[in-house]
Protein backbone atom coordinates (compact mmCIF):
# COMPACT_ATOMS: atom_id res chain seq x y z
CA UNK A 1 26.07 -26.31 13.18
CA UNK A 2 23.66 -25.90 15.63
CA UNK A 3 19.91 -24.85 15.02
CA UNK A 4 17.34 -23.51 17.46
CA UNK A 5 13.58 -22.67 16.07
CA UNK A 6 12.52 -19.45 17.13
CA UNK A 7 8.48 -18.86 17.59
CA UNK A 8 9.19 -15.60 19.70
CA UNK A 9 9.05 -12.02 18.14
CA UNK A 10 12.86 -13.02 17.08
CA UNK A 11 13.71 -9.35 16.86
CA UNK A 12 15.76 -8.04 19.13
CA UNK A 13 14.97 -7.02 22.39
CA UNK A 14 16.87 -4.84 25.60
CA UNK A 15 17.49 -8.51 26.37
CA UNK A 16 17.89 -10.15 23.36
CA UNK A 17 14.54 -12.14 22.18
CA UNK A 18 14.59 -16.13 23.16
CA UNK A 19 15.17 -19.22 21.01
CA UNK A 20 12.92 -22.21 21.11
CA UNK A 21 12.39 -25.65 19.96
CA UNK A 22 16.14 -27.10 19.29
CA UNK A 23 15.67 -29.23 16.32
CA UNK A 24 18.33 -30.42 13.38
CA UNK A 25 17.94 -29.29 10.18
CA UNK A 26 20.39 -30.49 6.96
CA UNK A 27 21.62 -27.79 4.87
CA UNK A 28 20.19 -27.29 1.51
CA UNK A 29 22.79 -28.48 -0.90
CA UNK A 30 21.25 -26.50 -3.95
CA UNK A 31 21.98 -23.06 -4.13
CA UNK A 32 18.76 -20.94 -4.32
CA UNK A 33 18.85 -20.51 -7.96
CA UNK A 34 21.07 -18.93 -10.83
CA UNK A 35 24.55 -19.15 -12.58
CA UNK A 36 26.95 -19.76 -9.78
CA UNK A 37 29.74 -17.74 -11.69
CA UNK A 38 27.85 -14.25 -10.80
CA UNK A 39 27.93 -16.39 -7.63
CA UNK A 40 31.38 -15.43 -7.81
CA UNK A 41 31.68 -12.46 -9.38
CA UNK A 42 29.39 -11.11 -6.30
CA UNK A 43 32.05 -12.39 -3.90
CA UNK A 44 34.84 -10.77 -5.55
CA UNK A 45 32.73 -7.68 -5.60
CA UNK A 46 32.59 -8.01 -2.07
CA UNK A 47 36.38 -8.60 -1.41
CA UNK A 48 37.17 -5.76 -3.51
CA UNK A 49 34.95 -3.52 -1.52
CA UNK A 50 36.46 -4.88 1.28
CA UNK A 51 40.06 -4.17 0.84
CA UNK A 52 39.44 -0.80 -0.68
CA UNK A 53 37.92 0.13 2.56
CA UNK A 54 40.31 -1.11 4.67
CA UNK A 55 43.35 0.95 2.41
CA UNK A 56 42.00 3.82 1.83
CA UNK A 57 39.04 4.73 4.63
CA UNK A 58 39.86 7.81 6.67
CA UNK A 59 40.15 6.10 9.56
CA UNK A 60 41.79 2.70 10.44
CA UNK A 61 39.31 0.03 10.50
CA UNK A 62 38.66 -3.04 12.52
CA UNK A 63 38.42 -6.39 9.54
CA UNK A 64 36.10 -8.01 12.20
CA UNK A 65 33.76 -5.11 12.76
CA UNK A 66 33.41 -4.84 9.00
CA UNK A 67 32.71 -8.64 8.22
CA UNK A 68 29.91 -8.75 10.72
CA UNK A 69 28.27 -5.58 9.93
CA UNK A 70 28.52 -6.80 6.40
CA UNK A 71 27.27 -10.17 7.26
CA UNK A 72 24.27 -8.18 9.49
CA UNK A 73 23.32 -5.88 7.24
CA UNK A 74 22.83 -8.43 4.69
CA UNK A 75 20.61 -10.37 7.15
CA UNK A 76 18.74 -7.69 8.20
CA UNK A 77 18.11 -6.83 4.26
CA UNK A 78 15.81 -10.05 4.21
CA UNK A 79 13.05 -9.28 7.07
CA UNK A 80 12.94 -7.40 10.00
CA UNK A 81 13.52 -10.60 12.27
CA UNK A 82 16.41 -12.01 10.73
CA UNK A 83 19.80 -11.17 11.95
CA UNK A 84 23.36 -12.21 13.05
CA UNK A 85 24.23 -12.31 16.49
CA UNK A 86 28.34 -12.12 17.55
CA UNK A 87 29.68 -14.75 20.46
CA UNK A 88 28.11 -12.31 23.26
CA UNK A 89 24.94 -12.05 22.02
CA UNK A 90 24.15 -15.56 21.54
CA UNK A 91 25.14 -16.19 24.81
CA UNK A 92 23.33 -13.46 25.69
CA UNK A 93 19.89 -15.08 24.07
CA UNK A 94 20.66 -18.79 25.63
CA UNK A 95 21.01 -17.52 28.86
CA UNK A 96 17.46 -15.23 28.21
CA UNK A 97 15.71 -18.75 27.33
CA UNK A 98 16.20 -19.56 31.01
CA UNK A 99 13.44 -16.63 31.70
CA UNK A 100 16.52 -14.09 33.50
CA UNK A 101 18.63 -12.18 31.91
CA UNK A 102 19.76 -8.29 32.10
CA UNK A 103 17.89 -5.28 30.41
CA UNK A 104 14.86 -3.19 30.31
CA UNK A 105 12.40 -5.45 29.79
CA UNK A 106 11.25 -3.92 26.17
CA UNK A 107 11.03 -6.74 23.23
CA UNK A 108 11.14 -3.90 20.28
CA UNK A 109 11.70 -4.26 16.43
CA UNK A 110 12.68 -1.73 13.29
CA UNK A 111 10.43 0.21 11.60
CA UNK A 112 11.97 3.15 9.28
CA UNK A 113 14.65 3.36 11.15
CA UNK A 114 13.62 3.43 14.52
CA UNK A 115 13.06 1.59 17.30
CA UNK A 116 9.58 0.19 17.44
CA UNK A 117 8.16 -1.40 21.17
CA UNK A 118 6.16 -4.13 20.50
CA UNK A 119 5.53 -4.97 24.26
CA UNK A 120 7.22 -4.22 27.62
CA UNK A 121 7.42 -6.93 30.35
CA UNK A 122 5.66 -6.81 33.29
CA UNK A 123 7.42 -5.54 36.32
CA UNK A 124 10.54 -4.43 34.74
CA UNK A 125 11.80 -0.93 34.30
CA UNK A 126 9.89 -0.12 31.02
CA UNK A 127 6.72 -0.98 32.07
CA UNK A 128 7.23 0.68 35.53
CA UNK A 129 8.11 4.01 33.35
CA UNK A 130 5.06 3.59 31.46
CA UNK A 131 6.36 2.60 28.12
CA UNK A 132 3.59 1.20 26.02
CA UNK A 133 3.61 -0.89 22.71
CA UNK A 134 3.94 0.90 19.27
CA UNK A 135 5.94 3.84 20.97
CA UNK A 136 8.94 4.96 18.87
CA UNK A 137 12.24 4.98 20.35
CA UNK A 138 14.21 7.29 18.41
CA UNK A 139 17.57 8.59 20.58
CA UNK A 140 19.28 6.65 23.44
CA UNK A 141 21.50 8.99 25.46
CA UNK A 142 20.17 11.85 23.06
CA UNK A 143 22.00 10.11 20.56
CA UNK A 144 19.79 9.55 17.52
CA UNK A 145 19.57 5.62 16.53
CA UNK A 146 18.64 6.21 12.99
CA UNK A 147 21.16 4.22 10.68
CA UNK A 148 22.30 1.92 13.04
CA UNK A 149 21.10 -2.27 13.38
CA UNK A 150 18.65 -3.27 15.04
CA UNK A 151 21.51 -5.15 16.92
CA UNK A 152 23.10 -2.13 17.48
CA UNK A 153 20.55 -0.42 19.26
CA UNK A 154 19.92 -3.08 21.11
CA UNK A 155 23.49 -3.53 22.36
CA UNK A 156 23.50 0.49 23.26
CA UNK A 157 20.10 -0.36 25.58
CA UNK A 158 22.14 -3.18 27.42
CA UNK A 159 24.60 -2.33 30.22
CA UNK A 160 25.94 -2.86 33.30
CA UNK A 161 22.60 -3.40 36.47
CA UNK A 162 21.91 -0.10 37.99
CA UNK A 163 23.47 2.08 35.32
CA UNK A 164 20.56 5.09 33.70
CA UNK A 165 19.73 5.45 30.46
CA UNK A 166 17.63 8.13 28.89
CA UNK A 167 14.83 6.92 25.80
CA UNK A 168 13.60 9.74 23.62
CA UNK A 169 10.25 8.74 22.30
CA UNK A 170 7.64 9.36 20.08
CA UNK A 171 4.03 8.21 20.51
CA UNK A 172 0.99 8.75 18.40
CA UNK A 173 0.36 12.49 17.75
CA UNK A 174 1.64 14.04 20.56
CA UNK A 175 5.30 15.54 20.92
CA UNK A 176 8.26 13.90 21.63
CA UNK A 177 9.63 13.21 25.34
CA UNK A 178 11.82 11.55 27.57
CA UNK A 179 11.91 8.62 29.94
CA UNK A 180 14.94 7.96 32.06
CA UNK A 181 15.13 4.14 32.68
CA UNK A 182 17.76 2.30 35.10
CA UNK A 183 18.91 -0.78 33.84
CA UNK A 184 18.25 -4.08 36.00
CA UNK A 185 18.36 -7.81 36.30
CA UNK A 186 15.21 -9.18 34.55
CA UNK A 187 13.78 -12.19 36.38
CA UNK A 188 10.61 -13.13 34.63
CA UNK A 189 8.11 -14.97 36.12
CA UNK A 190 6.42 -15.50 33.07
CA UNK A 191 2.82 -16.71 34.55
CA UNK A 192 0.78 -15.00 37.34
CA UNK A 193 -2.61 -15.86 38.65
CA UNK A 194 -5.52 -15.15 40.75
CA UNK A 195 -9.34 -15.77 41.39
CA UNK A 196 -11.62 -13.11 39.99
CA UNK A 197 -14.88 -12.52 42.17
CA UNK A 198 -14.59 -16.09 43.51
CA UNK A 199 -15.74 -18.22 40.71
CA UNK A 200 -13.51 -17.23 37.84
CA UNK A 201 -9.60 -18.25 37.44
CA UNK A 202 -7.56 -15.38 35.77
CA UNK A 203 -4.05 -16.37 34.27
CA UNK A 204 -1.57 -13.87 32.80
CA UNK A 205 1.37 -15.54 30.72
CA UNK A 206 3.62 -12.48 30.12
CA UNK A 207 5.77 -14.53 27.88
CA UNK A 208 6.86 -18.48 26.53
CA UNK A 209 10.24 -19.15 28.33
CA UNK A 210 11.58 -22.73 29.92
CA UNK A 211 8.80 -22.21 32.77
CA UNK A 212 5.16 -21.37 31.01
CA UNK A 213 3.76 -24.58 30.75
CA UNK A 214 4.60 -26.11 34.13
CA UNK A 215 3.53 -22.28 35.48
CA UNK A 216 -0.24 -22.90 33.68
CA UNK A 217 -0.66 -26.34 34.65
CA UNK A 218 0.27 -25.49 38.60
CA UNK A 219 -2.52 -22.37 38.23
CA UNK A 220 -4.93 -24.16 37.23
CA UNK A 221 -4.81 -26.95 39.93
CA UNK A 222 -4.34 -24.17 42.36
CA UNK A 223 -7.54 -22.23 41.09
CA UNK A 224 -9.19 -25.12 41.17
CA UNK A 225 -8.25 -26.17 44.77
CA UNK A 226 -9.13 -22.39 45.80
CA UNK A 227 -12.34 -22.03 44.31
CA UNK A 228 -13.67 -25.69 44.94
CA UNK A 229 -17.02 -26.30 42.81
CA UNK A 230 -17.82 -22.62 42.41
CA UNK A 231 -15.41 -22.00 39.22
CA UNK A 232 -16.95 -21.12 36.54
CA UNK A 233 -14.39 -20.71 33.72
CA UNK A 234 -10.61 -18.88 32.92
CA UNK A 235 -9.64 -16.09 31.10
CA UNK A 236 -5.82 -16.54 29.83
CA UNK A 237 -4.27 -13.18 28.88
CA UNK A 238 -2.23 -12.69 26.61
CA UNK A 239 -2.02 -9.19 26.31
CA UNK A 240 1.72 -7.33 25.93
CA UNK A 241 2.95 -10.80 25.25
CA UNK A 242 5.78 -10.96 22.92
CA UNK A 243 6.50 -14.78 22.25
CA UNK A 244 8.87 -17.06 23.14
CA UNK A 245 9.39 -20.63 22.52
CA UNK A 246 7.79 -22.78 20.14
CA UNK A 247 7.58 -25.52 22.16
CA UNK A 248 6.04 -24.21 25.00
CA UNK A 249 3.34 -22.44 22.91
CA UNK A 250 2.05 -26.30 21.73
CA UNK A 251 2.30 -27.44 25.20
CA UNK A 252 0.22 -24.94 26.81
CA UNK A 253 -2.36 -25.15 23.35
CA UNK A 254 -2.49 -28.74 23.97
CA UNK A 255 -3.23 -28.22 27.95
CA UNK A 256 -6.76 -26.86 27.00
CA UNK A 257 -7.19 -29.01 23.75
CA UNK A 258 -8.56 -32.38 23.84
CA UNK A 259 -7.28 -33.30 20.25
CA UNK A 260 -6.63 -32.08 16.75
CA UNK A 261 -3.50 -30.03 15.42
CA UNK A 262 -2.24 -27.37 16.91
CA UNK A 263 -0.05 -25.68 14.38
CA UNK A 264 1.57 -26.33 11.53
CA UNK A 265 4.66 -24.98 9.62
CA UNK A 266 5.81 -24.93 6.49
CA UNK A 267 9.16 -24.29 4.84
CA UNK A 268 10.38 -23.21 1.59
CA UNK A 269 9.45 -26.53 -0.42
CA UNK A 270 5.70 -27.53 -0.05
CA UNK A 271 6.73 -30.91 1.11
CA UNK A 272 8.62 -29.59 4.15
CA UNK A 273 5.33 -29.54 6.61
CA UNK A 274 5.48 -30.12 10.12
CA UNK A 275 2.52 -30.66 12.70
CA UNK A 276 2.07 -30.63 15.91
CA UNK A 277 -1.19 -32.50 17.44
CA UNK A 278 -2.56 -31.58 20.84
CA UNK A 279 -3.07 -35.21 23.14
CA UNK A 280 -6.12 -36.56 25.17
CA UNK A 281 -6.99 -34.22 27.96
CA UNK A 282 -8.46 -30.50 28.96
CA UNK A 283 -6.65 -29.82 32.30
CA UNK A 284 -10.09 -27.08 32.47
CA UNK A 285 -12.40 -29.84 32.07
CA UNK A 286 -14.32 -28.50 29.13
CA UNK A 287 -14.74 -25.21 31.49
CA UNK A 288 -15.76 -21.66 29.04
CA UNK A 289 -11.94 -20.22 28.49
CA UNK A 290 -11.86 -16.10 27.39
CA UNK A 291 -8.30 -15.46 25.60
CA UNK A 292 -7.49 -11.17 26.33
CA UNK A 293 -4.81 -10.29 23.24
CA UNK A 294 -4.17 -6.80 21.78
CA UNK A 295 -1.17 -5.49 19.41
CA UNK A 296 1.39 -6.34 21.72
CA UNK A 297 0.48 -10.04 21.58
CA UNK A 298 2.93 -11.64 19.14
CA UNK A 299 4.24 -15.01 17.73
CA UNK A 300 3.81 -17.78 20.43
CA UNK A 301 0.61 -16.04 21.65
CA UNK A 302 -0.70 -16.42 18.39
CA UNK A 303 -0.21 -19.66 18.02
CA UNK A 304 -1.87 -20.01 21.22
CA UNK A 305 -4.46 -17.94 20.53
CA UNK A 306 -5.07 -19.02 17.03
CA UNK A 307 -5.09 -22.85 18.24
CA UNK A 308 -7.98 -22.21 20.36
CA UNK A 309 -9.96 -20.58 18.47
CA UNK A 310 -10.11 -22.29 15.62
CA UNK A 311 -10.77 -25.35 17.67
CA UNK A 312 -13.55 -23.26 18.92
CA UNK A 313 -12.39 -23.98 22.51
CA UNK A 314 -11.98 -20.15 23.35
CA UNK A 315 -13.42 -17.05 22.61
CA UNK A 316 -10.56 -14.62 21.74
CA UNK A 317 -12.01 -11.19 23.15
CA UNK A 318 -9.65 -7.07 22.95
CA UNK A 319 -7.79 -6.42 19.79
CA UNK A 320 -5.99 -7.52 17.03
CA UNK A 321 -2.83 -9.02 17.72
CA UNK A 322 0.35 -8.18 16.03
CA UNK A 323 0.71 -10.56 13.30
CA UNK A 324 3.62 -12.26 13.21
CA UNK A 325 3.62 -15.74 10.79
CA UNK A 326 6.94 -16.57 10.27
CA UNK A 327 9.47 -18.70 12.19
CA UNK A 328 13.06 -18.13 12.74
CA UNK A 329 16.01 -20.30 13.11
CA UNK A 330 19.08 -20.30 14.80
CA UNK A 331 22.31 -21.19 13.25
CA UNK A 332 25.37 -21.34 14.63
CA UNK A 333 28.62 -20.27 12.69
CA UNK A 334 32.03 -20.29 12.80
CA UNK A 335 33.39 -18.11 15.18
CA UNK A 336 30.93 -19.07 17.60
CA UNK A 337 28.30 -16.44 16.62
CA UNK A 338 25.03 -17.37 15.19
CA UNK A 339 22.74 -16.14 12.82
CA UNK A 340 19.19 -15.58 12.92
CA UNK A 341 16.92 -16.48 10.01
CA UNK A 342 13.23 -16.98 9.03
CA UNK A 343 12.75 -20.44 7.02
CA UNK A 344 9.41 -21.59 7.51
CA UNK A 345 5.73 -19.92 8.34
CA UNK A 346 3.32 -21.25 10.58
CA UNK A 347 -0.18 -21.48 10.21
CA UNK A 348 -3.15 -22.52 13.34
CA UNK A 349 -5.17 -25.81 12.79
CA UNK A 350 -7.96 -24.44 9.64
CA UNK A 351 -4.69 -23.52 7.89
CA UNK A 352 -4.64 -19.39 7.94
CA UNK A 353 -1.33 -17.54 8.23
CA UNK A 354 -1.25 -14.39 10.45
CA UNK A 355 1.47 -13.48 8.89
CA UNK A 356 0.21 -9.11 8.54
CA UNK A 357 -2.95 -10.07 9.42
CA UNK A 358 -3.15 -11.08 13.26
CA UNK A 359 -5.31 -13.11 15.17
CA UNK A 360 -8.71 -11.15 14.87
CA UNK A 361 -11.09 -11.05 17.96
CA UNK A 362 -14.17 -13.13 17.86
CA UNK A 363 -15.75 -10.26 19.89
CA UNK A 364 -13.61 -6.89 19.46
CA UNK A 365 -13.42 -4.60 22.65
CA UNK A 366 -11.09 -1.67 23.06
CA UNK A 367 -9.76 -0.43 25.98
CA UNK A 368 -11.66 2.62 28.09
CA UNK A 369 -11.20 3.78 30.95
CA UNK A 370 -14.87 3.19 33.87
CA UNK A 371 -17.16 6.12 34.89
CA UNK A 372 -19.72 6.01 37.58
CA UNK A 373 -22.25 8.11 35.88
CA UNK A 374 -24.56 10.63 38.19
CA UNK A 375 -27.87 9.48 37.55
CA UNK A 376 -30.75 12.14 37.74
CA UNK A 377 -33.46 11.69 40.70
CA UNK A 378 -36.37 9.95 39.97
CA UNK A 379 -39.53 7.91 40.95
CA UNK A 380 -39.64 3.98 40.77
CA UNK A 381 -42.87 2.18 41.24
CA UNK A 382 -42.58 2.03 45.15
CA UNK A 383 -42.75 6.07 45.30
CA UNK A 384 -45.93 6.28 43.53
CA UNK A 385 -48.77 6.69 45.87
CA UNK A 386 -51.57 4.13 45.78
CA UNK A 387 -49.13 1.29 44.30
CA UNK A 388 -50.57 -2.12 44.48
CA UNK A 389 -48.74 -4.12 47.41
CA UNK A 390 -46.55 -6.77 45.51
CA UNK A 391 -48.14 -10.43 46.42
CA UNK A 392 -45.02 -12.00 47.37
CA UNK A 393 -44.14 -9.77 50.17
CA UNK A 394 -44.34 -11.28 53.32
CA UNK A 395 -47.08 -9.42 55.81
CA UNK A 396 -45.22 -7.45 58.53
CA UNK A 397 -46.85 -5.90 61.28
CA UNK A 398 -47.91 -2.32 61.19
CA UNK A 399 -45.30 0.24 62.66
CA UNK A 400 -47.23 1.76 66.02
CA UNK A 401 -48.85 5.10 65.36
CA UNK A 402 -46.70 8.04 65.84
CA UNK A 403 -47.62 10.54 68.44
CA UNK A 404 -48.47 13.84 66.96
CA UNK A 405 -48.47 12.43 62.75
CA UNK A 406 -47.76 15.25 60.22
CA UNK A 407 -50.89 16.59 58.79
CA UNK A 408 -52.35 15.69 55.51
CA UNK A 409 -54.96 15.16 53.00
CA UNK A 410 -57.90 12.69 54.13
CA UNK A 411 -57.58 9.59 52.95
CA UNK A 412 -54.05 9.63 51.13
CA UNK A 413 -51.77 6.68 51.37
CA UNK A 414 -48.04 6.20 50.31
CA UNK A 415 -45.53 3.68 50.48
CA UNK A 416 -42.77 4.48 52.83
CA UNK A 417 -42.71 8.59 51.88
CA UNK A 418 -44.90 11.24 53.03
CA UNK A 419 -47.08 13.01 51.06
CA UNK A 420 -44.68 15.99 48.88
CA UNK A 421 -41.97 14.39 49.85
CA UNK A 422 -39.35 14.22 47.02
CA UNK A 423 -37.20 10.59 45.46
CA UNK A 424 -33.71 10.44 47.17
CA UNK A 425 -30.86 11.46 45.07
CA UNK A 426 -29.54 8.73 43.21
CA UNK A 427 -25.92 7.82 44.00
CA UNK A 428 -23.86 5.24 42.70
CA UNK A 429 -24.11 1.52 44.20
CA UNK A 430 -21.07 0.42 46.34
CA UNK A 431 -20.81 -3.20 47.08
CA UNK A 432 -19.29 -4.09 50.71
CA UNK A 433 -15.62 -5.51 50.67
CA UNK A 434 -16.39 -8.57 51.65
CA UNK A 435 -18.90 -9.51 48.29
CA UNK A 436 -16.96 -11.68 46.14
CA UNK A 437 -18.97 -9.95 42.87
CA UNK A 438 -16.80 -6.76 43.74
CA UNK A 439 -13.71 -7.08 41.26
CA UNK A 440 -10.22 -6.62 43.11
CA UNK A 441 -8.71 -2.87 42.68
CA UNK A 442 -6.83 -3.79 40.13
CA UNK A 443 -9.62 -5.10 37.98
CA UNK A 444 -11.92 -2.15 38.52
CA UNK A 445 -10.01 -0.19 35.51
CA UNK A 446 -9.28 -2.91 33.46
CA UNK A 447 -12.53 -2.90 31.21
CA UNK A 448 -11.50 -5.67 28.62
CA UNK A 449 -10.74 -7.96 32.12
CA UNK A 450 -14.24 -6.91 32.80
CA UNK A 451 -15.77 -7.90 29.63
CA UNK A 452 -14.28 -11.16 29.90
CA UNK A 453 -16.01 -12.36 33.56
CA UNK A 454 -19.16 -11.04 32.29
CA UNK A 455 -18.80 -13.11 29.00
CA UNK A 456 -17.79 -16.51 31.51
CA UNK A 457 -20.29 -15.75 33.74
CA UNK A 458 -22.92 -15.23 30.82
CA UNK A 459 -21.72 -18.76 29.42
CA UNK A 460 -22.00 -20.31 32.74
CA UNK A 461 -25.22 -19.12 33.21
CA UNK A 462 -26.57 -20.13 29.94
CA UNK A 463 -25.30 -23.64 30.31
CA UNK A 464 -26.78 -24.39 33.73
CA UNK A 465 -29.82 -23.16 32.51
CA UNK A 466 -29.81 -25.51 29.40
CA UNK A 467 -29.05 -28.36 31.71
């Protein structure tokens, strides 16, 4: 057999969700317990059910269709991530491991029956239509996908490039709607970058594919090359970011860690414990990191997330992240198929398992949406007449006396305004384009991106000062 460990969301996905770490793993000879005739009895159980359906079912029956929905369903019975996969689909998930494959671009998983998104991908059709994490897809085609597999569903959201399909979705309180979606080839480029207000690198790792690590390492020398001795820190974000491979999720940890364990996981038997240790060398050079997660952050972004935090090398700043402990493997059967199942949790360096509970913020910020607020007119100290002359202004030489000067009281003096004349309306403050404080566009509504360069910028500052 062949086994792949999974550190992704390992439900499936529009695209199928990605394996990771290859790694051999010896069957358990013992069987999990009990008398092994009920063992049998089960199986005959089974058979019997079997044939009956196939004789006397209204309608002929495929024998394959029924073994693998059998073999699915009782999969699927165990957890909500494991699952069997048939020939396609497993080719299907090898090839998405290679960061391209064909879909939506929605990783998704079961919840009472329904399709649940836990994140959509940047740039692909679902985000583009606005699809957000912990909608409810609940019809494809108008056909409703309560009772089928997750599997299923997933298969009816795959299809030929350039072919529509219409979601029906539910979302929070308000009534149900429609999105029509157009299938495509998903290329993900699962790292983006850019410098925020000059001094600050920003890196966005949309998910952990073949390419993450060697996409991190190459933004960082490149933000470092671009900003010169003026950067300040990075903020990594992880938000909408479903998982992916295991491996990559410790090699990007151990990027920004300079030593000490990066995760560990754990199996069935106590004694089955693996760990992974992060090796000599911050490629930030002990620069203040700020990690952005939120719900849709899941799996390998936990591990990331939890890794540096507990190492107290980041400060994890939004929302609560999804909370997904548990680790899948991949196992491939006869038939060339493979099956999907969870057989070990992990747990970040001081030993906690997300598993339900998430990686938690160290400082908690929800997302709003940025107001300029009208301010009402009013005096400062330079309107008031009489004001003493601040000593560290630099003389200037008296304007020349106007020709025919406004009449007035004797004696009365004011700064720059004449006498009854009012404070200027207060407007909001607009910073030219060229100012590298202003925040790019695409910043400007992004208030947990905000929060973050304030927060480097506040370390940096503190730092420099202590020095």
């Amino acid at each position: 057999m062949t086994f792949l460990r999974l550190a992704s969301l390992a439900t499936a996905v529009a695209f199928l969700a990605a394996p990771a770490l290859a790694q051999n793993k010896p069957a358990d000879p013992k069987a999990a317990g009990g008398d092994k005739s009920e063992l049998y009895q089960q199986l005959n159980l089974f058979g019997d059910v079997l044939e009956r359906i196939r004789r006397d079912y209204v309608e002929p029956v495929e024998e394959k269709q029924l073994i693998e929905n059998a073999i699915n369903g009782m999969l699927s019975a165990l957890d909500p991530h494991s699952s069997y996969m048939n020939p396609k689909s497993y080719k299907d998930m090898q090839v998405q491991t290679k960061g391209e494959f064909g879909g939506l671009g929605i990783e998704v998983t079961m919840e009472n029956g329904v399709i649940k998104v836990v994140s959509p991908i940047d740039d692909t059709p679902a985000s583009k239509a606005g699809i957000m994490p912990g909608d409810l897809i609940f019809a494809l085609d108008g056909e409703p996908v309560q009772g089928l597999t997750l599997q299923e569903a997933v298969e009816r959201m795959r299809g030929k490039v350039g072919t529509p399909i219409k979601v029906s979705i539910r979302r929070g309180t308000k009534d149900p709607f429609d999105v029509s979606l157009t299938r495509e080839t998903i290329k993900v480029k699962p790292v983006k970058y850019r410098l925020e207000g000059g001094d600050i690198g920003y890196i966005r790792v949309t998910s952990f594919t073949e390419q993450t690590t060697p996409g991190v390492l190459d933004a960082v020398e490149k933000l470092k090359k671009e900003a010169g001795n003026k950067l300040k820190g990075y903020i990594i974000d992880l938000r909408n970011n479903p998982g992916g491979l295991l491996d990559q999720a410790i090699a990007m940890s151990d990027a920004f860690l300079d030593k000490g364990e990066i995760v560990s996981v754990k199996a069935r038997k106590n004694d089955e414990v693996q760990r992974w240790n992060a090796k000599p060398g911050d490629v930030a050079n002990g620069l203040p990191i700020v990690v952005l997660m939120n719900g849709g952050s899941a799996s390998a972004s936990e591990i990331v997330a939890g890794a540096l935090q507990d190492h107290r090398r980041a400060i994890v700043l939004g929302t609560r992240s999804f909370g997904k402990g548990s680790v899948q493997t991949i196992m491939q059967v006869t038939g060339g198929g493979a099956i999907r199942l969870t057989t070990a949790l992990y747990f970040t360096p001081s030993g906690r398992s997300i598993q339900k509970e998430g990686i938690k913020p160290d400082i908690e910020v929800e997302p709003a949406k940025i107001e300029s607020i009208q301010q009402r007119s009013s005096f400062r100290e330079e309107n008031l007449r009489r004001s003493i002359t601040n000593p560290n202004d630099k003389p200037v030489a008296p304007p020349p006396p106007a020709a025919k000067p406004e009449a007035g009281k004797p004696g009365d003096k004011t700064d720059d305004k004449g006498a009854g004349q009012t404070a200027p309306q207060a407007t909001p403050q607009t910073t030219p384009s060229g100012d590298p404080d202003e925040p790019p566009k695409e910043q400007a509504a992004d208030y947990q991106l905000l929060r973050a360069a304030d927060l480097i910028r506040g370390i940096s500052l503190y730092s420099g000062k202590a020095n």
